[in-house]
PDB file of N, CA and C in Angstrom:
ATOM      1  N   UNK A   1       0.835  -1.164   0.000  1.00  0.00           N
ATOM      2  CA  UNK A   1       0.000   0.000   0.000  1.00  0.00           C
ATOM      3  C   UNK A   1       0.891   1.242   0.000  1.00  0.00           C
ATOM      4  N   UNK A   2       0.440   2.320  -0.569  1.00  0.00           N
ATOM      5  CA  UNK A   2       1.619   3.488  -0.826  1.00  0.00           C
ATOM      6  C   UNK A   2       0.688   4.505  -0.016  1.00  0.00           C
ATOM      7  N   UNK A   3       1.652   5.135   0.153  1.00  0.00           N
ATOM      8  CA  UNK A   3       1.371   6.256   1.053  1.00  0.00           C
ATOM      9  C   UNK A   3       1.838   7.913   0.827  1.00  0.00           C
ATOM     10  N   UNK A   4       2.041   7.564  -0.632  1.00  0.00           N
ATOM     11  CA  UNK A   4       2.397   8.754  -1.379  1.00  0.00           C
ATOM     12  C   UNK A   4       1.392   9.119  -1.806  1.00  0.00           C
ATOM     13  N   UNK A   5       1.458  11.041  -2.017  1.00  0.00           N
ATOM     14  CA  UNK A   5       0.063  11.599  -1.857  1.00  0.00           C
ATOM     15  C   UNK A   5       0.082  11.494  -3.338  1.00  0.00           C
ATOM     16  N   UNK A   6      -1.520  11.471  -4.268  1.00  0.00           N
ATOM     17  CA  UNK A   6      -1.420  11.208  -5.081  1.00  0.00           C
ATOM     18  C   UNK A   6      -2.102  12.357  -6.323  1.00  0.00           C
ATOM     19  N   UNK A   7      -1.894  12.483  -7.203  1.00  0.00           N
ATOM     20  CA  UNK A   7      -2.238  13.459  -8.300  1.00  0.00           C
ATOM     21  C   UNK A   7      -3.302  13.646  -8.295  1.00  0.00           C
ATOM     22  N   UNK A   8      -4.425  13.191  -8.540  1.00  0.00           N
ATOM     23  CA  UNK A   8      -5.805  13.374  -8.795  1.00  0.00           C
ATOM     24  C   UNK A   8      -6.064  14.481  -7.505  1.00  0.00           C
ATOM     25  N   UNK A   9      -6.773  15.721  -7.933  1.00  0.00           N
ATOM     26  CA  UNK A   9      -7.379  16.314  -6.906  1.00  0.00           C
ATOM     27  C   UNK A   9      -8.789  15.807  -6.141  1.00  0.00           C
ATOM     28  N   UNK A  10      -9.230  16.193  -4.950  1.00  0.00           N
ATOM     29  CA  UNK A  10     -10.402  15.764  -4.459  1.00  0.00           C
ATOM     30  C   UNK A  10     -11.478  16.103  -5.076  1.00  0.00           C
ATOM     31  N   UNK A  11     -12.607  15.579  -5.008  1.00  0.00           N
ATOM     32  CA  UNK A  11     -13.715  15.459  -5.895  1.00  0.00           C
ATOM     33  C   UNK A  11     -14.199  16.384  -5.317  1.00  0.00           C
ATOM     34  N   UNK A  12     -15.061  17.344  -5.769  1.00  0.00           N
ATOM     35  CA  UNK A  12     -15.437  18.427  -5.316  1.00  0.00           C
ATOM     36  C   UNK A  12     -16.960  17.987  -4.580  1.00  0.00           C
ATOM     37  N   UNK A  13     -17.577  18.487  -3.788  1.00  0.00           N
ATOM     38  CA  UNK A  13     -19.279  18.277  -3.445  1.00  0.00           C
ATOM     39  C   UNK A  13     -20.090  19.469  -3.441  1.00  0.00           C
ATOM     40  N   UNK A  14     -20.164  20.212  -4.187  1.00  0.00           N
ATOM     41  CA  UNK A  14     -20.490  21.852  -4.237  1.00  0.00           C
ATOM     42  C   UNK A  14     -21.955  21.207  -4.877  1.00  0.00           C
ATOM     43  N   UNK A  15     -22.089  20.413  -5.490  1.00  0.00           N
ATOM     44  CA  UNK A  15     -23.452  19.792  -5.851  1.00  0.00           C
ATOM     45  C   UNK A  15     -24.105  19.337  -5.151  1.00  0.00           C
ATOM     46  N   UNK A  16     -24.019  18.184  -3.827  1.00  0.00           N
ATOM     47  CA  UNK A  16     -24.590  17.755  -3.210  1.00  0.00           C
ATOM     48  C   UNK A  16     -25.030  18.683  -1.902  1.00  0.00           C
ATOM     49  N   UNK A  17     -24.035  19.758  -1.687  1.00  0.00           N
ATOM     50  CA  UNK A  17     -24.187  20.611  -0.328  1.00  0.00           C
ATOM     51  C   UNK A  17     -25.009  21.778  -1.017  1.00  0.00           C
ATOM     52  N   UNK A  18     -25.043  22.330  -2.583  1.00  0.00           N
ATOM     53  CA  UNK A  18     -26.200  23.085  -2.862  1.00  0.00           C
ATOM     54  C   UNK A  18     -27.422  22.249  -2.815  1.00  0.00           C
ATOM     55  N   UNK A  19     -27.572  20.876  -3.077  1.00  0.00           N
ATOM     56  CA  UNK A  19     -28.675  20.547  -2.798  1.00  0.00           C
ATOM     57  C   UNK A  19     -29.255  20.225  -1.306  1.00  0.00           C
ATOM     58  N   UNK A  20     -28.430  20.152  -0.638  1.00  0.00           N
ATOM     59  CA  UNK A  20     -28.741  20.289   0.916  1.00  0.00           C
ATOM     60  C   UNK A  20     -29.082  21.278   1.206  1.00  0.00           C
ATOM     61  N   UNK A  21     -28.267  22.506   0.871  1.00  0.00           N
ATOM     62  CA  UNK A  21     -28.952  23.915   1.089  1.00  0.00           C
ATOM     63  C   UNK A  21     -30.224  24.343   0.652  1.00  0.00           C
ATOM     64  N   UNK A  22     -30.418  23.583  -0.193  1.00  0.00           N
ATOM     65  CA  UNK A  22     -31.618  24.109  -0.927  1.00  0.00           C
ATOM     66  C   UNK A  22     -32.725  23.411  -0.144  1.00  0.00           C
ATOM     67  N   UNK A  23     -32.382  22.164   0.361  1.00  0.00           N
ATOM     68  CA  UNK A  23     -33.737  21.604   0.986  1.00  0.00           C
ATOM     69  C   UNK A  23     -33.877  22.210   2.562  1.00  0.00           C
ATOM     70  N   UNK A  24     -32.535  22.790   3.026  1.00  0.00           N
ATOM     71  CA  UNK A  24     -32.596  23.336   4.056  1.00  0.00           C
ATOM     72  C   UNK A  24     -33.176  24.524   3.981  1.00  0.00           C
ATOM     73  N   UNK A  25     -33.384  25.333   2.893  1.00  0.00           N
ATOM     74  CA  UNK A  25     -33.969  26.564   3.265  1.00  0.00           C
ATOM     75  C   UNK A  25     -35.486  26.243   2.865  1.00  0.00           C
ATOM     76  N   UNK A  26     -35.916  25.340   1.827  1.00  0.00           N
ATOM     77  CA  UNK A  26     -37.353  24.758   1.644  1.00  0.00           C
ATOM     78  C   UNK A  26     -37.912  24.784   2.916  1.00  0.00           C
ATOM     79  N   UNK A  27     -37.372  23.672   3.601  1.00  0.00           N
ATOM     80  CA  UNK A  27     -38.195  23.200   4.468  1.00  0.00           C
ATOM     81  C   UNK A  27     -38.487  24.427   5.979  1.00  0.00           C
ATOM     82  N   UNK A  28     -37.714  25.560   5.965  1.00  0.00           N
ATOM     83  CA  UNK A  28     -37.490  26.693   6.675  1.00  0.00           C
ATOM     84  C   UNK A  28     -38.407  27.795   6.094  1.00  0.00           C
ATOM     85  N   UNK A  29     -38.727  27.803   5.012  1.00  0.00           N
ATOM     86  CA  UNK A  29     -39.683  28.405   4.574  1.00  0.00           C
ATOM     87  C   UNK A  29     -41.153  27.748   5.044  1.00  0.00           C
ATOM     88  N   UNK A  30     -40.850  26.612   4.667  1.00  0.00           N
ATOM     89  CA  UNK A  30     -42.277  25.668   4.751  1.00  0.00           C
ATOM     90  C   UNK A  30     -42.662  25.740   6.387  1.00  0.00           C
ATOM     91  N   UNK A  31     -41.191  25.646   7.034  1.00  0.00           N
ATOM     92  CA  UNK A  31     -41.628  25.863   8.222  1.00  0.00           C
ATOM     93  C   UNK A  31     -42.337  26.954   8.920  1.00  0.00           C
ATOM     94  N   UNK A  32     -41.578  28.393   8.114  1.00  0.00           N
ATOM     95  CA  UNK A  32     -42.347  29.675   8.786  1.00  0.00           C
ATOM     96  C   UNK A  32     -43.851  29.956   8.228  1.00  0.00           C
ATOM     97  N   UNK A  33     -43.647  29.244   6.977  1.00  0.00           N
ATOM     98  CA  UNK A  33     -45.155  30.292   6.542  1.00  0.00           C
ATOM     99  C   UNK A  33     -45.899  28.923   6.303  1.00  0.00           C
ATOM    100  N   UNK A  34     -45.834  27.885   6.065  1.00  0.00           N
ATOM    101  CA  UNK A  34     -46.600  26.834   6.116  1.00  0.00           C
ATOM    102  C   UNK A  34     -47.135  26.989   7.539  1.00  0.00           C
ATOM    103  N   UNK A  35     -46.365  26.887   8.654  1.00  0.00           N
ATOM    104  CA  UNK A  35     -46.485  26.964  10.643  1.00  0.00           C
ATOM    105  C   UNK A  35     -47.786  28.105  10.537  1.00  0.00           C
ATOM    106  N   UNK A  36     -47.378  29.103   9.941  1.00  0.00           N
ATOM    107  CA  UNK A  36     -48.182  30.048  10.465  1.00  0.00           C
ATOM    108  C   UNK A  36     -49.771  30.320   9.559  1.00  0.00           C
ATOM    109  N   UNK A  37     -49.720  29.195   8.507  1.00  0.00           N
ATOM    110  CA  UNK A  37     -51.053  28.712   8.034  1.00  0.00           C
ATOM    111  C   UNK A  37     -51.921  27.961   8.583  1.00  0.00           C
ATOM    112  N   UNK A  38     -51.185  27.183   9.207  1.00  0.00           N
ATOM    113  CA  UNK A  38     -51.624  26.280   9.995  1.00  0.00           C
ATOM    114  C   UNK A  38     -52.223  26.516  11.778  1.00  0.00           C
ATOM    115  N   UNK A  39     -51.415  27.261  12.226  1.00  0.00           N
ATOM    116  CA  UNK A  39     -51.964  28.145  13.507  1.00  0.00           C
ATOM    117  C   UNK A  39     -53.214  29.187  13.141  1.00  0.00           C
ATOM    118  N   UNK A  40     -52.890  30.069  11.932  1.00  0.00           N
ATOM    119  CA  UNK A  40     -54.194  30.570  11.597  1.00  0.00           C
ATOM    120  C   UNK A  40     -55.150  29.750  11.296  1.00  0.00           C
ATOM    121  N   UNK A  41     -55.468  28.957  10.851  1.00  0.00           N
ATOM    122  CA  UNK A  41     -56.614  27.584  10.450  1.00  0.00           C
ATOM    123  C   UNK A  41     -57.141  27.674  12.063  1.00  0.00           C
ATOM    124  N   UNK A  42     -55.861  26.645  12.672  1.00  0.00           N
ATOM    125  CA  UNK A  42     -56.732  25.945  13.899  1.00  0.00           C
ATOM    126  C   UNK A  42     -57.552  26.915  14.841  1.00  0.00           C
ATOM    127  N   UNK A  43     -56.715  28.427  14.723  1.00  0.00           N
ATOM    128  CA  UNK A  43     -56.963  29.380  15.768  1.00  0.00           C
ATOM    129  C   UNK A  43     -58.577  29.719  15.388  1.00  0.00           C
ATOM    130  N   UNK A  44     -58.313  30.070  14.253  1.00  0.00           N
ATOM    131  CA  UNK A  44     -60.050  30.250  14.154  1.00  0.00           C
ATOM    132  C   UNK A  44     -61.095  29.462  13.629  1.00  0.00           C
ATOM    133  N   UNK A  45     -60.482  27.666  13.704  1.00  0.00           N
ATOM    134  CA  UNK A  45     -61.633  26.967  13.980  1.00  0.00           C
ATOM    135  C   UNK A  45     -61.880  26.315  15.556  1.00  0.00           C
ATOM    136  N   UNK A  46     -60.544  26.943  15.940  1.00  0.00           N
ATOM    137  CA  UNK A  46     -60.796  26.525  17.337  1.00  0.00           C
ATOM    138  C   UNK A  46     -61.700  27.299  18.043  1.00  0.00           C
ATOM    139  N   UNK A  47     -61.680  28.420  17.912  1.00  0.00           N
ATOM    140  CA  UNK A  47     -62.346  30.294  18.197  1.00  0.00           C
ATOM    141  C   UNK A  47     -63.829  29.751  17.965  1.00  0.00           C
ATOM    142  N   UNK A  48     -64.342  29.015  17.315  1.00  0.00           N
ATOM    143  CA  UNK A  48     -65.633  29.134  16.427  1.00  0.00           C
ATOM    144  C   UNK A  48     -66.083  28.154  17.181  1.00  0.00           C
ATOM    145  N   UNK A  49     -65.291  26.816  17.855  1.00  0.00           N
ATOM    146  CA  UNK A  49     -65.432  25.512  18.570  1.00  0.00           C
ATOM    147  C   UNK A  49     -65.891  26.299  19.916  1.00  0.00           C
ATOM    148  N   UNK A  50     -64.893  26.911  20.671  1.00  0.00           N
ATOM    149  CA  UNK A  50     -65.109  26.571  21.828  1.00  0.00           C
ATOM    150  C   UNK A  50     -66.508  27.750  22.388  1.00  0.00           C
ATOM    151  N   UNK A  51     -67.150  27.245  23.425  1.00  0.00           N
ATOM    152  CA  UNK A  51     -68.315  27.803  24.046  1.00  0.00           C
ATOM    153  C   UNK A  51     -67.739  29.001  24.597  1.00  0.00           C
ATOM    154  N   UNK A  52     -68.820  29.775  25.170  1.00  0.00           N
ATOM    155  CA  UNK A  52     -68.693  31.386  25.563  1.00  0.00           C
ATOM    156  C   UNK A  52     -68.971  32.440  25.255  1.00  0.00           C
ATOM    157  N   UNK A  53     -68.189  33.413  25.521  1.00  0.00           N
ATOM    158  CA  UNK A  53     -67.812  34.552  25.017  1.00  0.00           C
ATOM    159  C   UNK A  53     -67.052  34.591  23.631  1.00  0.00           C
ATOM    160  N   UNK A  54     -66.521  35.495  22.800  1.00  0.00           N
ATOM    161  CA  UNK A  54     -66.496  35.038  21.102  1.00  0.00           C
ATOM    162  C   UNK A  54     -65.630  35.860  21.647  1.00  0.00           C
ATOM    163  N   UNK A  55     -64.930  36.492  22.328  1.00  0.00           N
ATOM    164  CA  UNK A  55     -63.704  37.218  23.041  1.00  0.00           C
ATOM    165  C   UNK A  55     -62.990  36.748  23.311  1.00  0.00           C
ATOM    166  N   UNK A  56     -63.573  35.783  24.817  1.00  0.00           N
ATOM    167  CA  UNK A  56     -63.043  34.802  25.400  1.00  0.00           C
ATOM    168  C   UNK A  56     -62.403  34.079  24.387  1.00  0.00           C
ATOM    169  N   UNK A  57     -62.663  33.378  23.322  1.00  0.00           N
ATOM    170  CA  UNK A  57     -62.620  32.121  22.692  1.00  0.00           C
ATOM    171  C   UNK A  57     -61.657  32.394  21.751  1.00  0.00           C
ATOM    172  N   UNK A  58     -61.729  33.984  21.125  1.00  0.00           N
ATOM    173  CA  UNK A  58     -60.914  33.605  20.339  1.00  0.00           C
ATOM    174  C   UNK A  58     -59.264  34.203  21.265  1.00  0.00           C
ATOM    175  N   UNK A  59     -59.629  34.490  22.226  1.00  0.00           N
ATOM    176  CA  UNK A  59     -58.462  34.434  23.057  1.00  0.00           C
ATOM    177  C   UNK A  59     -57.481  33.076  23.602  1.00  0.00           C
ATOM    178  N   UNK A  60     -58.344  32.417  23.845  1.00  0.00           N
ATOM    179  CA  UNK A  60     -57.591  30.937  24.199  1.00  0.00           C
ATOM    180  C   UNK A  60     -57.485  30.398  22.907  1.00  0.00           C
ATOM    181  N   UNK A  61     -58.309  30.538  22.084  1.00  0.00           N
ATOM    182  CA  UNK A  61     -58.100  29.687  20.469  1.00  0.00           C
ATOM    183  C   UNK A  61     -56.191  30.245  20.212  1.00  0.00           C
ATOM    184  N   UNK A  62     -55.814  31.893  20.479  1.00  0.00           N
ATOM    185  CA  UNK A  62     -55.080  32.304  19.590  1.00  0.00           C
ATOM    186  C   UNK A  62     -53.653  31.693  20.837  1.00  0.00           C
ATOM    187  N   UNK A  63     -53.840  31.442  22.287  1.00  0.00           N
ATOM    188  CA  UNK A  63     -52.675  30.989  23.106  1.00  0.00           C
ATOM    189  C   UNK A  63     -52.757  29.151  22.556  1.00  0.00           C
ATOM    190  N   UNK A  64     -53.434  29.307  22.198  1.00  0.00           N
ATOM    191  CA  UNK A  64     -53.090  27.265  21.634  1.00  0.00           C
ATOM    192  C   UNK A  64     -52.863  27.593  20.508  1.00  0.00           C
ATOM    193  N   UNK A  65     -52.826  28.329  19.614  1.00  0.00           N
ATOM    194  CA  UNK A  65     -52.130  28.368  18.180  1.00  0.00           C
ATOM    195  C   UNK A  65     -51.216  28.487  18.177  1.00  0.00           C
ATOM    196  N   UNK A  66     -49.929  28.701  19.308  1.00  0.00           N
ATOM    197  CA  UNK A  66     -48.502  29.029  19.390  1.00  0.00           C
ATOM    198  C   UNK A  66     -47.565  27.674  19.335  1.00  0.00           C
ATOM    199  N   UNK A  67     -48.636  27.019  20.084  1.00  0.00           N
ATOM    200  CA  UNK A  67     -48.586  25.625  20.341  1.00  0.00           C
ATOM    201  C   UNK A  67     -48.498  24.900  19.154  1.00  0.00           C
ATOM    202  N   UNK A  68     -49.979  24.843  18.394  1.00  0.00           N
ATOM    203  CA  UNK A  68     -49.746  24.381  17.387  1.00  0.00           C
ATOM    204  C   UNK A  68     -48.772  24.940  15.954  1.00  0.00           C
ATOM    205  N   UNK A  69     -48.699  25.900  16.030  1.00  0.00           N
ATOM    206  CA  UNK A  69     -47.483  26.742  15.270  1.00  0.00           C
ATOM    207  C   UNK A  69     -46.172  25.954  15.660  1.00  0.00           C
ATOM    208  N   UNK A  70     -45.627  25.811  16.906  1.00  0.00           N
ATOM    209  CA  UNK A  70     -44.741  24.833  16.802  1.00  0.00           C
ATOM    210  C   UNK A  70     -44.661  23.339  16.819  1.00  0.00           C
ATOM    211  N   UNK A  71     -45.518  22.852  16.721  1.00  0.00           N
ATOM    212  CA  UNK A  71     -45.851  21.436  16.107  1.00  0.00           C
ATOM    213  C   UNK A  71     -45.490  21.257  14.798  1.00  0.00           C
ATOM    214  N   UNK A  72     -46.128  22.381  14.316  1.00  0.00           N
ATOM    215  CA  UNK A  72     -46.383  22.226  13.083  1.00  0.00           C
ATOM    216  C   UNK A  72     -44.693  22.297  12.175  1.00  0.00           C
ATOM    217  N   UNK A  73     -44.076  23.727  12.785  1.00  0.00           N
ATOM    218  CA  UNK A  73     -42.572  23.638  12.325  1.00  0.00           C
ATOM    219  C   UNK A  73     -41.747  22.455  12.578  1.00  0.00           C
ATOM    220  N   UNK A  74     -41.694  21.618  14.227  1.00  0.00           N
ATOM    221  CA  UNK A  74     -41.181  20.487  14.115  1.00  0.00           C
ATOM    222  C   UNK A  74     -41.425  19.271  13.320  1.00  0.00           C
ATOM    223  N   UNK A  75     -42.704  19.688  12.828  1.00  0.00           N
ATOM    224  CA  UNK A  75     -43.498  18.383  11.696  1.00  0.00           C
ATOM    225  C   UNK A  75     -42.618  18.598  10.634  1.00  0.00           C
ATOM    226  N   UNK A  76     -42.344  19.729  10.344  1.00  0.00           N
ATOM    227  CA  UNK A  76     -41.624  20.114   9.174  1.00  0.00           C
ATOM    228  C   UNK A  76     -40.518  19.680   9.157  1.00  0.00           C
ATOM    229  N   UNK A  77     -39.318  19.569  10.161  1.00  0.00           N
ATOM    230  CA  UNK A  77     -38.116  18.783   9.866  1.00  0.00           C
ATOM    231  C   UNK A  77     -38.384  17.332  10.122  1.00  0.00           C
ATOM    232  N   UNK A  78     -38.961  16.936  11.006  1.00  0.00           N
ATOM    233  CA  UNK A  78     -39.080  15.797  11.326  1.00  0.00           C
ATOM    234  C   UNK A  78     -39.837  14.622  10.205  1.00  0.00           C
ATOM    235  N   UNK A  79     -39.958  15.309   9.272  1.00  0.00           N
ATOM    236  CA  UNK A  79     -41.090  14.401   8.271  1.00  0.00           C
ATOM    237  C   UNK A  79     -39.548  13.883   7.392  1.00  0.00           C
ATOM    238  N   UNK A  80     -39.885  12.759   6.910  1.00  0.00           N
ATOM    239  CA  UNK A  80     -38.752  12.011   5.704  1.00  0.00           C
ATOM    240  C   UNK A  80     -38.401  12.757   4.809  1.00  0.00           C
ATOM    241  N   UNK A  81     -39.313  13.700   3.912  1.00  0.00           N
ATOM    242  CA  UNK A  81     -39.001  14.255   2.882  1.00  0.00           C
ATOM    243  C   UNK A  81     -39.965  15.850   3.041  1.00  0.00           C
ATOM    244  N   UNK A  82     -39.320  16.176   2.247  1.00  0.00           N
ATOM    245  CA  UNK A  82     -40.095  17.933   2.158  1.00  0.00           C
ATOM    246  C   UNK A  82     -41.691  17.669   1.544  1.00  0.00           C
ATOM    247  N   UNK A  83     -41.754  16.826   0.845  1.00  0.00           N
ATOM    248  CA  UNK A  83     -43.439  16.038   0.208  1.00  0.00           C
ATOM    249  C   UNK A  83     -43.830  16.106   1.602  1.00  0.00           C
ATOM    250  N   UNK A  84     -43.363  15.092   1.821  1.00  0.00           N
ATOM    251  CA  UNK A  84     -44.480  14.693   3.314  1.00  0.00           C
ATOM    252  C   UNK A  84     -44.794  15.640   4.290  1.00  0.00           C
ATOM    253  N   UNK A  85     -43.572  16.498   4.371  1.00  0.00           N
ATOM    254  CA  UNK A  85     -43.991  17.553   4.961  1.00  0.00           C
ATOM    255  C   UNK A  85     -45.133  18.459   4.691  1.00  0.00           C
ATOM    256  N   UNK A  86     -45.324  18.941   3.285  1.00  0.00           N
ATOM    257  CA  UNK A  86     -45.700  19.716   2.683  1.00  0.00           C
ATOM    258  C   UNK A  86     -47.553  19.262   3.081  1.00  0.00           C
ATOM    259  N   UNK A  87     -47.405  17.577   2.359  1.00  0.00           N
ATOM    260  CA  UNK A  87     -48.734  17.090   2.745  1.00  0.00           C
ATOM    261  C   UNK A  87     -49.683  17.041   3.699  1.00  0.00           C
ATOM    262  N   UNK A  88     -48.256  17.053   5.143  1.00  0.00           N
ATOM    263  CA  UNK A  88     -48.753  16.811   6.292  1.00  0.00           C
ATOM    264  C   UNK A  88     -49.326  18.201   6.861  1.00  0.00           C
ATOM    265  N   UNK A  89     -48.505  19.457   6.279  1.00  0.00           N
ATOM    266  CA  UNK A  89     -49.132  21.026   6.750  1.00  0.00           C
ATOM    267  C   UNK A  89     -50.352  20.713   6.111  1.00  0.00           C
ATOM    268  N   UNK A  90     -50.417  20.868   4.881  1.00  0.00           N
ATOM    269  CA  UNK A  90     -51.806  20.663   3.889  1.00  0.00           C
ATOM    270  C   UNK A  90     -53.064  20.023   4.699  1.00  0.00           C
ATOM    271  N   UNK A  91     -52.814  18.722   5.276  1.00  0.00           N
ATOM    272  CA  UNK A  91     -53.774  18.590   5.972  1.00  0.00           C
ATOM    273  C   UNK A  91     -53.786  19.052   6.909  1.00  0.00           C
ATOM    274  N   UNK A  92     -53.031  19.189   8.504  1.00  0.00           N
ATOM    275  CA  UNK A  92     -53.500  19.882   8.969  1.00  0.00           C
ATOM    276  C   UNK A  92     -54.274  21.410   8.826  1.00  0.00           C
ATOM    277  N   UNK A  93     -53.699  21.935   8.036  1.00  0.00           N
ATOM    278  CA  UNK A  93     -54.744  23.657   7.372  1.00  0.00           C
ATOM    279  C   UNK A  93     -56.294  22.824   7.147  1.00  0.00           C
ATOM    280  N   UNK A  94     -56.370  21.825   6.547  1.00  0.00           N
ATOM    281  CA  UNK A  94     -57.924  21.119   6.042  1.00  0.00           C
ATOM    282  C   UNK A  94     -58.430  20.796   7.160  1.00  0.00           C
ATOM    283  N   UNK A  95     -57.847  20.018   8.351  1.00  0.00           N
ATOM    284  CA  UNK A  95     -58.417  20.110   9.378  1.00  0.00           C
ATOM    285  C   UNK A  95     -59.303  21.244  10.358  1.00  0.00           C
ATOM    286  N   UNK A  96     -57.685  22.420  10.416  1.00  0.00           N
ATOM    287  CA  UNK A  96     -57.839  23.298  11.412  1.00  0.00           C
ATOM    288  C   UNK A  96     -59.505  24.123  10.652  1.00  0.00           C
ATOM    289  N   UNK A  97     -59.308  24.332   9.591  1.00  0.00           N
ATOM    290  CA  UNK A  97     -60.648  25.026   9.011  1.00  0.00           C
ATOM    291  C   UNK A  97     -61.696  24.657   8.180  1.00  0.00           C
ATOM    292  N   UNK A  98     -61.822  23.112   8.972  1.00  0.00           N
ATOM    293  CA  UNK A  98     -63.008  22.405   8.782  1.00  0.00           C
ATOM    294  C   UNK A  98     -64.203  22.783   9.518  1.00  0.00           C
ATOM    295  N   UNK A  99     -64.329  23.308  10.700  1.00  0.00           N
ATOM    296  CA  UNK A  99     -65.310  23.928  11.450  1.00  0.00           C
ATOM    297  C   UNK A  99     -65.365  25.496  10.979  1.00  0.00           C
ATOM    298  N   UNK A 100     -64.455  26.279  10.082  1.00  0.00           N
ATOM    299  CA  UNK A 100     -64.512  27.302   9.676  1.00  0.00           C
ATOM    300  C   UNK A 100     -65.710  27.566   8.256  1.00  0.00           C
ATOM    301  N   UNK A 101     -65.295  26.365   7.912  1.00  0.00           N
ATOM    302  CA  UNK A 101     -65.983  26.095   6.640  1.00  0.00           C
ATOM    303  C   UNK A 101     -67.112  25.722   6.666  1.00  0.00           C
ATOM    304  N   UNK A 102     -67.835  24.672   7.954  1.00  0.00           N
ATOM    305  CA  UNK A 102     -68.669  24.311   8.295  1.00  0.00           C
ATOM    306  C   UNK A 102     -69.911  25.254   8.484  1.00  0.00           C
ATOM    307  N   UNK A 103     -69.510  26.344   9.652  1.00  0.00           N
ATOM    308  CA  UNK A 103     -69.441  27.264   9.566  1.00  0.00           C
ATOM    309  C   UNK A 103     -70.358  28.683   8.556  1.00  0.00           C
ATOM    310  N   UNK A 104     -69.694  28.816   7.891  1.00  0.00           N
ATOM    311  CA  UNK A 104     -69.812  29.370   6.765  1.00  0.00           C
ATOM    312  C   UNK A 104     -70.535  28.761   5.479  1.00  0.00           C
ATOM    313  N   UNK A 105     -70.841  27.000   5.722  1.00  0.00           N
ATOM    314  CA  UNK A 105     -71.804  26.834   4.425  1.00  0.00           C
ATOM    315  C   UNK A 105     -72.915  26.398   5.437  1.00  0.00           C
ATOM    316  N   UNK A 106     -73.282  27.238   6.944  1.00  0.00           N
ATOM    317  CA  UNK A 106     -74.411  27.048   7.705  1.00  0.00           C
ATOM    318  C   UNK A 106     -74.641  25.763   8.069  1.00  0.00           C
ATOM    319  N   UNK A 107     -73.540  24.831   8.155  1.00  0.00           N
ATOM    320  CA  UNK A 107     -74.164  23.693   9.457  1.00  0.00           C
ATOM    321  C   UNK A 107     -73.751  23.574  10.988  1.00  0.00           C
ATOM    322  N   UNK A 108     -72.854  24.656  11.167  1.00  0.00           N
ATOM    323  CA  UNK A 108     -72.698  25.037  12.410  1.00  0.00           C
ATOM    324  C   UNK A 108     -72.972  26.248  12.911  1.00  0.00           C
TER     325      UNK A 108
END
């Protein structure tokens, strides 16, 4: 085995680390403004859910949306791929403003 350094220069990875970068800032996007689609959804189908005052409600609706705002960003790295991620905000938003919608075509 030789141990002489050898001619060929190192292979460069400027390809694989722009594509890391790139999914790193995706999913950082997806995280801020996907997160904060998703807290708006739940907040005001939660607001519309809970009994009371419509003050009251959408007051505690908007201190559990912080909550779910960060769920929602850790969903975002934590998912296998930026798809799944993407899918998984998607539904939750369909969830959170399913009682919004409800709502609004008069069955709640």
């Amino acid at each position: 085995m030789s141990t002489a350094p050898s001619s060929v220069p190192p292979a460069r990875r400027t390809s694989s680390r722009r594509t890391g970068n790139a999914q790193l800032w995706a999913r950082g996007l997806l995280a801020l403004i996907g997160g904060y689609a998703v807290a708006a959804a739940w907040a005001d189908g939660l607001a519309r859910m809970l009994p009371g005052d419509a003050a009251d409600a959408a007051l505690v609706a908007t201190m559990a949306s912080f909550v779910v705002y960060a769920l929602a960003a850790i969903w975002t790295y934590a998912a296998r791929s930026t798809l799944r991620a993407v899918l998984g905000l998607t539904t939750a938003i369909a969830l959170g403003a399913t009682p919004a919608v409800l709502h609004l075509l008069g069955f709640a």
